[in-house]
PDB file of N, CA and C in Angstrom:
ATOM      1  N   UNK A   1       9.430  22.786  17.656  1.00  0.00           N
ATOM      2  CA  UNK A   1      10.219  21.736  17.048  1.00  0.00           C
ATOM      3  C   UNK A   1      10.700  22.202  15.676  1.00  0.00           C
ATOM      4  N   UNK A   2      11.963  22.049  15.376  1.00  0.00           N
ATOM      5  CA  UNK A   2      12.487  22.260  14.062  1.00  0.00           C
ATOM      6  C   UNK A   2      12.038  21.643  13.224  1.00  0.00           C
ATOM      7  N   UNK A   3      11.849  21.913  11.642  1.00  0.00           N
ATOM      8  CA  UNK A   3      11.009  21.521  10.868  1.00  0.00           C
ATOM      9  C   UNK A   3      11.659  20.321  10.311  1.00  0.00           C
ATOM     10  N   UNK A   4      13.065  20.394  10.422  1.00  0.00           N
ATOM     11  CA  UNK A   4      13.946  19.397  10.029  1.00  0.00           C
ATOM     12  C   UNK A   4      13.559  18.179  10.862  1.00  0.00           C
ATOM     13  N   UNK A   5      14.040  18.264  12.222  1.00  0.00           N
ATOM     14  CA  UNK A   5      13.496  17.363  12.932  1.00  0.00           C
ATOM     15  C   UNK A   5      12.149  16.583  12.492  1.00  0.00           C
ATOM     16  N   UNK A   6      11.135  17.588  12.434  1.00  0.00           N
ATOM     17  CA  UNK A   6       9.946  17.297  12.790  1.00  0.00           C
ATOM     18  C   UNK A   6       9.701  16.225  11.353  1.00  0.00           C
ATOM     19  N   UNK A   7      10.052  16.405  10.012  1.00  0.00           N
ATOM     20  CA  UNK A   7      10.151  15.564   8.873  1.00  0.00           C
ATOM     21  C   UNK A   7      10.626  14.640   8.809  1.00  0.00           C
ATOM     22  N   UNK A   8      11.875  14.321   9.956  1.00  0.00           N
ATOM     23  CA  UNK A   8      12.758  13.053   9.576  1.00  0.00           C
ATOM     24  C   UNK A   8      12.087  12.200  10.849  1.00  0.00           C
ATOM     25  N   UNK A   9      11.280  12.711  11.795  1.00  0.00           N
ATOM     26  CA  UNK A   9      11.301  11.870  13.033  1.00  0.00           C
ATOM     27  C   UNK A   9       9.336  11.119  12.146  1.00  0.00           C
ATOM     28  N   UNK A  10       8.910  12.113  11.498  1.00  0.00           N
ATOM     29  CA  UNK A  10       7.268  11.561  10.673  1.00  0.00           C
ATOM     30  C   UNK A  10       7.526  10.354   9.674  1.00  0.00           C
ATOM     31  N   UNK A  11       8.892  10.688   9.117  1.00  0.00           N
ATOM     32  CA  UNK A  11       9.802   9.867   8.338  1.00  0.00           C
ATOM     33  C   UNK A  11       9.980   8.173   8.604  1.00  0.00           C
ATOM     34  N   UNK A  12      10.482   8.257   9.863  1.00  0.00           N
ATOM     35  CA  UNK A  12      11.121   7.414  10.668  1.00  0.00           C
ATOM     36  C   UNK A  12       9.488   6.497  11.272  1.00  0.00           C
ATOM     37  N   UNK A  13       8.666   7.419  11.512  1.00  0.00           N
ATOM     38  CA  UNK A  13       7.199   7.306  11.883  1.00  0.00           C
ATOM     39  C   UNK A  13       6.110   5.827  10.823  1.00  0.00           C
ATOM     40  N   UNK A  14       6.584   6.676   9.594  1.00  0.00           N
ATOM     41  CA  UNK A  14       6.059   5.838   8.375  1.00  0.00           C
ATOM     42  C   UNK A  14       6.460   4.854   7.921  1.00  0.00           C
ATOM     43  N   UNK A  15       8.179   4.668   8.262  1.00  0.00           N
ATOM     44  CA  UNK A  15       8.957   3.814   8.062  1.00  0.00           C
ATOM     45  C   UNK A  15       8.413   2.610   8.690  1.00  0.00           C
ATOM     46  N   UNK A  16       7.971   2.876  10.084  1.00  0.00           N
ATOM     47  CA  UNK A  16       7.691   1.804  10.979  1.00  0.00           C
ATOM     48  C   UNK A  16       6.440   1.056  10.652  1.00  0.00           C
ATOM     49  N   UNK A  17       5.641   1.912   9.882  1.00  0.00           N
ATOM     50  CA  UNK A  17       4.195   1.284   9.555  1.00  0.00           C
ATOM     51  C   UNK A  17       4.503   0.521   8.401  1.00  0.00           C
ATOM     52  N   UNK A  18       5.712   0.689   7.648  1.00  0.00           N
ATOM     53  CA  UNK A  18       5.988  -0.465   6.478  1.00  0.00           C
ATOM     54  C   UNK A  18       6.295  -1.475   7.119  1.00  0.00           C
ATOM     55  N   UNK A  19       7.387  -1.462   8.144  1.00  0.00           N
ATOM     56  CA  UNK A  19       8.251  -2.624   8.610  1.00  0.00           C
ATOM     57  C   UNK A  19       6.585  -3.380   9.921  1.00  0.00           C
ATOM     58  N   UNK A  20       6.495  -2.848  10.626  1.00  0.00           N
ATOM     59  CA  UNK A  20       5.035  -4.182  11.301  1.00  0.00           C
ATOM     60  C   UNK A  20       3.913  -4.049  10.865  1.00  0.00           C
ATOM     61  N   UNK A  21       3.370  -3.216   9.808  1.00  0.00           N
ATOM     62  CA  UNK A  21       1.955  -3.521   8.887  1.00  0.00           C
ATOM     63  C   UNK A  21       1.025  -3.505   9.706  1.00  0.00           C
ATOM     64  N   UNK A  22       0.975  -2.949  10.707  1.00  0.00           N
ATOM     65  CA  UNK A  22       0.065  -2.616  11.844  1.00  0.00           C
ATOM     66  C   UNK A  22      -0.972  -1.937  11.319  1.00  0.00           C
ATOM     67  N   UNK A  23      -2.488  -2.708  11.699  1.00  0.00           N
ATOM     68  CA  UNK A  23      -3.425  -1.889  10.816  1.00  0.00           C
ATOM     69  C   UNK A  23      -3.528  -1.390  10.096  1.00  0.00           C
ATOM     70  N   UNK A  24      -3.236  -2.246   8.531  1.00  0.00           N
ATOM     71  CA  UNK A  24      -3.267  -2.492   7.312  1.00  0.00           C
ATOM     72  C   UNK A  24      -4.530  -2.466   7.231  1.00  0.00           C
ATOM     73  N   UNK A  25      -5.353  -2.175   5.814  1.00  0.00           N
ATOM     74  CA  UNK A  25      -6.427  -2.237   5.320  1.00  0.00           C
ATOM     75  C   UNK A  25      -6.690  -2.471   4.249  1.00  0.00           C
ATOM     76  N   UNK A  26      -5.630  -2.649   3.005  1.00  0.00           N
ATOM     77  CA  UNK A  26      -5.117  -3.272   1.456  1.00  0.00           C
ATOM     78  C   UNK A  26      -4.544  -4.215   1.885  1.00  0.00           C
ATOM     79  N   UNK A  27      -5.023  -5.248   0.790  1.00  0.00           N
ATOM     80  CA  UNK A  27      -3.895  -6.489   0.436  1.00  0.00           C
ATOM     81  C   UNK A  27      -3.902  -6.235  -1.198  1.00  0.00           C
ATOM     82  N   UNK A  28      -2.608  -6.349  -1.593  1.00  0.00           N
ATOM     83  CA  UNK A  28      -2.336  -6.642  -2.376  1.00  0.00           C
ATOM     84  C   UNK A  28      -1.681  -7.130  -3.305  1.00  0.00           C
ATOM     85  N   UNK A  29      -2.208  -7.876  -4.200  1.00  0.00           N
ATOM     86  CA  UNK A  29      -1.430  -9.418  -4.939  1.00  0.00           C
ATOM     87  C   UNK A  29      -1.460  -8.345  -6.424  1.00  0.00           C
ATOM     88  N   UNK A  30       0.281  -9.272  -6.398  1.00  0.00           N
ATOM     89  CA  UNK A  30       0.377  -8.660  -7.910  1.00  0.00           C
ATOM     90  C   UNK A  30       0.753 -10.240  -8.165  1.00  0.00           C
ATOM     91  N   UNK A  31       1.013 -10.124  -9.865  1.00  0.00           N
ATOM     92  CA  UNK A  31       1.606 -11.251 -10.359  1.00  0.00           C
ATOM     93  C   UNK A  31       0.551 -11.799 -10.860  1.00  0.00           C
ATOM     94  N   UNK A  32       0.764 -13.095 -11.614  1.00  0.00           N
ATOM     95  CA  UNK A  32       0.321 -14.288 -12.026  1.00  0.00           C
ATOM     96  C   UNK A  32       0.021 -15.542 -11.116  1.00  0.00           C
ATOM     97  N   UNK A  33      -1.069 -16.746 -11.753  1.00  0.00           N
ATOM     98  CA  UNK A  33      -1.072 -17.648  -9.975  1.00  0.00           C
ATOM     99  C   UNK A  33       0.262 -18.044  -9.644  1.00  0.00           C
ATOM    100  N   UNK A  34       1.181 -18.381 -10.968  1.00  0.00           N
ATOM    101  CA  UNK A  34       2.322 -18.917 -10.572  1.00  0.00           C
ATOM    102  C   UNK A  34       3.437 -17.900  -9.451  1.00  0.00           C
ATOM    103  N   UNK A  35       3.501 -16.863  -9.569  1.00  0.00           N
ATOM    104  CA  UNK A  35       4.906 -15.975  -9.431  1.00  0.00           C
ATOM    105  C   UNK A  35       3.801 -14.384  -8.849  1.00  0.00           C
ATOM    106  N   UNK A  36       3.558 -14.633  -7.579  1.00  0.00           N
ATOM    107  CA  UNK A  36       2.597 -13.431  -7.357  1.00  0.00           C
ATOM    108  C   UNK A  36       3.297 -13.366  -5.586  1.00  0.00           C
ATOM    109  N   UNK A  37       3.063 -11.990  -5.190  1.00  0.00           N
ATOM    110  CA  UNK A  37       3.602 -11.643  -3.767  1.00  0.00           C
ATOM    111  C   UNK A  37       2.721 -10.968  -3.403  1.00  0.00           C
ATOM    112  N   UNK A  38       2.124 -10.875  -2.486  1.00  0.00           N
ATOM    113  CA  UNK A  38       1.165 -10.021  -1.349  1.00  0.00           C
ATOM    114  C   UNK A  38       1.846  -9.371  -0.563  1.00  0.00           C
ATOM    115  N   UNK A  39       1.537  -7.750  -0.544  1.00  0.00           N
ATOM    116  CA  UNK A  39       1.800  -6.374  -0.052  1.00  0.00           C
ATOM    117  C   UNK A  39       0.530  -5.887   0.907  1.00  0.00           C
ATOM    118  N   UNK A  40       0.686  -5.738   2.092  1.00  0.00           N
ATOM    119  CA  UNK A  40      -0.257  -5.332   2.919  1.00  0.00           C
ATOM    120  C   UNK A  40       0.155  -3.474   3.006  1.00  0.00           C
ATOM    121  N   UNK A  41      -0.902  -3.010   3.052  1.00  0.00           N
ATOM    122  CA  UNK A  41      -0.558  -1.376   3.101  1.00  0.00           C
ATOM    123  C   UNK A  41      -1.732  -0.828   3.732  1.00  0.00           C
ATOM    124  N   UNK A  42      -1.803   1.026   3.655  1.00  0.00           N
ATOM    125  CA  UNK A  42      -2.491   1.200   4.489  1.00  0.00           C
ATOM    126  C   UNK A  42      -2.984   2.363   3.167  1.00  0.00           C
ATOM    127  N   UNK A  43      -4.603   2.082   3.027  1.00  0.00           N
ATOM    128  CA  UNK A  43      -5.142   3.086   1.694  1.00  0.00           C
ATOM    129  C   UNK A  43      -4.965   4.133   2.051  1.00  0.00           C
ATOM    130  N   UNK A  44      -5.349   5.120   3.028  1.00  0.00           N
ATOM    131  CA  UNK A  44      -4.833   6.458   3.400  1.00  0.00           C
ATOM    132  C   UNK A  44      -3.244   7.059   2.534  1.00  0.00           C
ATOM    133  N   UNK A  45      -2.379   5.889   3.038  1.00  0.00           N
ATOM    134  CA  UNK A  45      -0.837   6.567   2.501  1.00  0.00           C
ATOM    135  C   UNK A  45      -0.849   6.410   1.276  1.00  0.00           C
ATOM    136  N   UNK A  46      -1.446   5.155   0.611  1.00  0.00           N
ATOM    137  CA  UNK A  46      -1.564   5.165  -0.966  1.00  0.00           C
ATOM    138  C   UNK A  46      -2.208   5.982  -1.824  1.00  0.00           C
ATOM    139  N   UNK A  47      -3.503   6.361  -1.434  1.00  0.00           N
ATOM    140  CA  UNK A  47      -4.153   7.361  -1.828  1.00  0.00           C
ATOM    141  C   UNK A  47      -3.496   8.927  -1.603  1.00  0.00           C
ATOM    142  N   UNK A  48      -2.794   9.520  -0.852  1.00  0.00           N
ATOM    143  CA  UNK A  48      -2.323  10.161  -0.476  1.00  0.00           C
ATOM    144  C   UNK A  48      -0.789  10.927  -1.295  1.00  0.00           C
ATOM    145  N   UNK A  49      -0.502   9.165  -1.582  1.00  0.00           N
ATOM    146  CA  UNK A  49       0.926   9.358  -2.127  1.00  0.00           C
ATOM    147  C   UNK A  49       0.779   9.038  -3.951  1.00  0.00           C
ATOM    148  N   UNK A  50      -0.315   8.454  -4.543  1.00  0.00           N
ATOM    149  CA  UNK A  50      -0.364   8.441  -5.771  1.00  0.00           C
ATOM    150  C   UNK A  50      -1.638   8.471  -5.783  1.00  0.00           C
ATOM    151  N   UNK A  51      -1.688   9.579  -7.253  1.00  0.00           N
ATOM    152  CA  UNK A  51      -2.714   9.909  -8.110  1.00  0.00           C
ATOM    153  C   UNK A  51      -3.863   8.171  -8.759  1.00  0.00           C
ATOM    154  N   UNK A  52      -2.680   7.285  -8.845  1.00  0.00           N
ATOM    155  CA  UNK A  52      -3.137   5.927  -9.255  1.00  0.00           C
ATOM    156  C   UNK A  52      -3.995   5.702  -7.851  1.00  0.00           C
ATOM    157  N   UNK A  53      -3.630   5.322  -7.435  1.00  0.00           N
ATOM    158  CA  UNK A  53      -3.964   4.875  -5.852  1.00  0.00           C
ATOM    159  C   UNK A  53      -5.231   5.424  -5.425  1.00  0.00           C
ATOM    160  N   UNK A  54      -5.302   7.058  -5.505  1.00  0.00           N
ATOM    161  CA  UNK A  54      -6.403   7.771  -5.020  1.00  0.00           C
ATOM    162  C   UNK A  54      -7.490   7.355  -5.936  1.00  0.00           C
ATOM    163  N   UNK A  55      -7.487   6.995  -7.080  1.00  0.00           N
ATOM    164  CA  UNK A  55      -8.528   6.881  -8.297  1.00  0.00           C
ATOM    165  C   UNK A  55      -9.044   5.125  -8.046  1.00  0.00           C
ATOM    166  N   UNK A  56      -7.761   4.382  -8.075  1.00  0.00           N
ATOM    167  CA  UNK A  56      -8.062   2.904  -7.557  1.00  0.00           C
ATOM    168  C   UNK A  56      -8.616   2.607  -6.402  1.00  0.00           C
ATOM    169  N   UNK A  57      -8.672   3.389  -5.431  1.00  0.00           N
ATOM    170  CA  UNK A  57      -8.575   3.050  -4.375  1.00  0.00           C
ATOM    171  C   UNK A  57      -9.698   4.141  -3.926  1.00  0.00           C
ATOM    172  N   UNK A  58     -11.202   4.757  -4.694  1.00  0.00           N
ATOM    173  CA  UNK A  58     -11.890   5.063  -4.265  1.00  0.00           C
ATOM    174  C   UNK A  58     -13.516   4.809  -3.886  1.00  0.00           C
ATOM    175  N   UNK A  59     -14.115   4.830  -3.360  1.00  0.00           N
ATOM    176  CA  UNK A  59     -15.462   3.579  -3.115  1.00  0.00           C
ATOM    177  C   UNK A  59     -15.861   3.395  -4.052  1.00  0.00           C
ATOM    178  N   UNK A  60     -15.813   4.129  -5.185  1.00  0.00           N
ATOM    179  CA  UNK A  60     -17.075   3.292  -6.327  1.00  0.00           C
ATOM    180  C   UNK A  60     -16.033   1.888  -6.996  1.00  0.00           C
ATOM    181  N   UNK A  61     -14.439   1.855  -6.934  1.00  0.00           N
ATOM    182  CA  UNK A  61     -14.008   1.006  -7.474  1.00  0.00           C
ATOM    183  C   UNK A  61     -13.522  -0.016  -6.716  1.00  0.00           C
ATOM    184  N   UNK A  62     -13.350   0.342  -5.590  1.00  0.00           N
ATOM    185  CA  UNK A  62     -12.706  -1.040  -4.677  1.00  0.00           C
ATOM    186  C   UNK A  62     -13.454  -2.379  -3.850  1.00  0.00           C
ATOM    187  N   UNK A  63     -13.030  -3.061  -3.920  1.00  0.00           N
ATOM    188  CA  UNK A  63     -13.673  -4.683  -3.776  1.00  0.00           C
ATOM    189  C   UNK A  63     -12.661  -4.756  -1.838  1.00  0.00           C
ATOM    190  N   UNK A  64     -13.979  -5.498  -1.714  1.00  0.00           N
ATOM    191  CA  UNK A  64     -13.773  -5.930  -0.423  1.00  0.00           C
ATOM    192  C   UNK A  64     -13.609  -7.271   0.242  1.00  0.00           C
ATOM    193  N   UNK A  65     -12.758  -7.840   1.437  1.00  0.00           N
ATOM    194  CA  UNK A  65     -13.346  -9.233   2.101  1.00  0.00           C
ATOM    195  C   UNK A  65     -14.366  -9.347   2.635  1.00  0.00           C
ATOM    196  N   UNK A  66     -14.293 -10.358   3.302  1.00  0.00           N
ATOM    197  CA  UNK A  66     -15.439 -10.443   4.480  1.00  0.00           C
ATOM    198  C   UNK A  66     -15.466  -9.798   5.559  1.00  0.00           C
ATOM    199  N   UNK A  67     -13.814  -9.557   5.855  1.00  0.00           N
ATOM    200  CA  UNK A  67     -13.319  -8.674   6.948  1.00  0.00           C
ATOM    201  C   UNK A  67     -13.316  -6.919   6.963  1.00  0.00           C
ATOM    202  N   UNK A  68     -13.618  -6.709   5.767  1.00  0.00           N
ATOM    203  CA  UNK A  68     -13.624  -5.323   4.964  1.00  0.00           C
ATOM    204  C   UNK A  68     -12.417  -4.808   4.770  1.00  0.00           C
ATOM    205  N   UNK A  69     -11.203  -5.659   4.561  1.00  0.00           N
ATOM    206  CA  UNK A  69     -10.323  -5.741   3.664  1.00  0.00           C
ATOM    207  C   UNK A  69     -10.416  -5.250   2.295  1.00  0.00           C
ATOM    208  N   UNK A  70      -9.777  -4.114   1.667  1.00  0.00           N
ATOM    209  CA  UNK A  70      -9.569  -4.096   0.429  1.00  0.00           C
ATOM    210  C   UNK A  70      -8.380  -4.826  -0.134  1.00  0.00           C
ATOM    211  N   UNK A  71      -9.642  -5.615  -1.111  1.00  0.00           N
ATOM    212  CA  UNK A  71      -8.473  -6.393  -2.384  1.00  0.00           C
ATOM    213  C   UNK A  71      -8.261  -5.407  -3.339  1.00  0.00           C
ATOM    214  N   UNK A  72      -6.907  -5.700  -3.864  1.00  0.00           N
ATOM    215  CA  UNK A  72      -6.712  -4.875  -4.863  1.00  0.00           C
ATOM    216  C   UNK A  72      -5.402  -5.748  -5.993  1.00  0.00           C
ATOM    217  N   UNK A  73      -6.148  -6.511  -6.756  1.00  0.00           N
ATOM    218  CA  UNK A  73      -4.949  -7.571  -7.367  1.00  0.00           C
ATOM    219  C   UNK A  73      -4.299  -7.273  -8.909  1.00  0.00           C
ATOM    220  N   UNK A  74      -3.537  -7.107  -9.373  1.00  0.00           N
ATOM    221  CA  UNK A  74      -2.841  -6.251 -10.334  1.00  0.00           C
ATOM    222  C   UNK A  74      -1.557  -7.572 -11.030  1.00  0.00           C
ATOM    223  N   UNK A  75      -2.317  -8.275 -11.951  1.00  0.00           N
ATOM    224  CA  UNK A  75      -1.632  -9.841 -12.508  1.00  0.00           C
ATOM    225  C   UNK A  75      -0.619  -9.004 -13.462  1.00  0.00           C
ATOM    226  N   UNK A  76      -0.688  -7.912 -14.177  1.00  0.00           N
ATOM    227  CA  UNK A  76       0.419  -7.938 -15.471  1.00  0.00           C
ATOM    228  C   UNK A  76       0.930  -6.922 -14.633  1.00  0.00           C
ATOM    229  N   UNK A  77       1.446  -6.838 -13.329  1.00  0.00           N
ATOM    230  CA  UNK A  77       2.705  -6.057 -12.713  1.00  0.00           C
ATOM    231  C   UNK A  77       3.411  -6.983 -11.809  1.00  0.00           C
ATOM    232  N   UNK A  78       4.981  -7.348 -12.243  1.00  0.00           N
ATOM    233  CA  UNK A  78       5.795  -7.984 -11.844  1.00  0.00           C
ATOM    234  C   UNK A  78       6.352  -7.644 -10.596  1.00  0.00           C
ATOM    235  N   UNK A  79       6.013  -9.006  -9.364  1.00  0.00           N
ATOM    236  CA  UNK A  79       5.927  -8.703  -7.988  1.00  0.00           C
ATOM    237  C   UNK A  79       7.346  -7.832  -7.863  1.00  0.00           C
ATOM    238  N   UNK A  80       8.424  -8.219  -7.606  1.00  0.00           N
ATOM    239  CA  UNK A  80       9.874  -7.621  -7.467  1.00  0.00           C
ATOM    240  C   UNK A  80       9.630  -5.811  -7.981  1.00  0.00           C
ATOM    241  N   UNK A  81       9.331  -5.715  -9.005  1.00  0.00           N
ATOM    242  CA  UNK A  81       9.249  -4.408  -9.857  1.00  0.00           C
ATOM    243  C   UNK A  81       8.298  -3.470  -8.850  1.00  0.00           C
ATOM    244  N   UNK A  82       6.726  -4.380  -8.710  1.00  0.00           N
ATOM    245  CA  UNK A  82       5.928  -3.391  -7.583  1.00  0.00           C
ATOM    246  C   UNK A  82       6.746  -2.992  -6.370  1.00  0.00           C
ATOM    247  N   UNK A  83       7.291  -4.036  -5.857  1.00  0.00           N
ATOM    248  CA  UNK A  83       8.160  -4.303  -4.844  1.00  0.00           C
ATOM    249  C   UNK A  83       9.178  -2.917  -4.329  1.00  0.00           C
ATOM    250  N   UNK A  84       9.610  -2.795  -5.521  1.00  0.00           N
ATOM    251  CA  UNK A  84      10.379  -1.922  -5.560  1.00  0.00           C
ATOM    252  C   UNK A  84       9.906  -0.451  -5.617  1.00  0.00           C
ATOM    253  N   UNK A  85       8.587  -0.430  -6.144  1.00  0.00           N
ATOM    254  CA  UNK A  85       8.105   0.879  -6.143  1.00  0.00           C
ATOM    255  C   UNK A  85       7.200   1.268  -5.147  1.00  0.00           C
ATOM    256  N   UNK A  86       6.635   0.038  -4.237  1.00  0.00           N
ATOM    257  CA  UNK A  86       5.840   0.643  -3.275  1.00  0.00           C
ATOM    258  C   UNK A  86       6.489   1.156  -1.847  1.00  0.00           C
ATOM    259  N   UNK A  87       7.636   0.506  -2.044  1.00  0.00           N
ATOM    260  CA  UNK A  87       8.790   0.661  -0.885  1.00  0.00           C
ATOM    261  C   UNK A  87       9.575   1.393  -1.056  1.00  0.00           C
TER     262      UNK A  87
END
């Protein structure tokens, strides 16, 4: 397989795990109580893809549900702005 191929079709791959959130394992709320949005993601790609992420997002610091959900809630980052950077 061409390497070209093979990048845009892994591409297209990852794309899809944003758009149905299929076995997600982060939630996360940014914002204030008033003006806050919840982002479901998957810690592997976050950790993976930022230095922040890998450090936030390693067992001695991350909080869990009942479901073993990681919370991860971040009040002085403006939902739209995260919005824009996790996507």
């Amino acid at each position: 397989m061409n390497t070209g191929i093979f990048y845009n079709s892994l591409s297209i791959d990852f794309n899809k795990l944003l758009i149905t959130c299929d076995d997600y394992n982060v939630i996360i709320k940014v914002g204030n109580k008033d003006d806050y949005m919840k982002f479901q993601a998957h810690s592997c790609i976050l950790r993976a893809r930022s230095p922040y992420f890998h450090s936030a997002l390693s067992t001695g610091w991350v909080k869990r549900n009942e479901e073993g959900m990681i919370l991860f809630e971040k009040s002085n980052i403006e939902p739209k702005i995260f919005e824009c950077t996790v996507y």
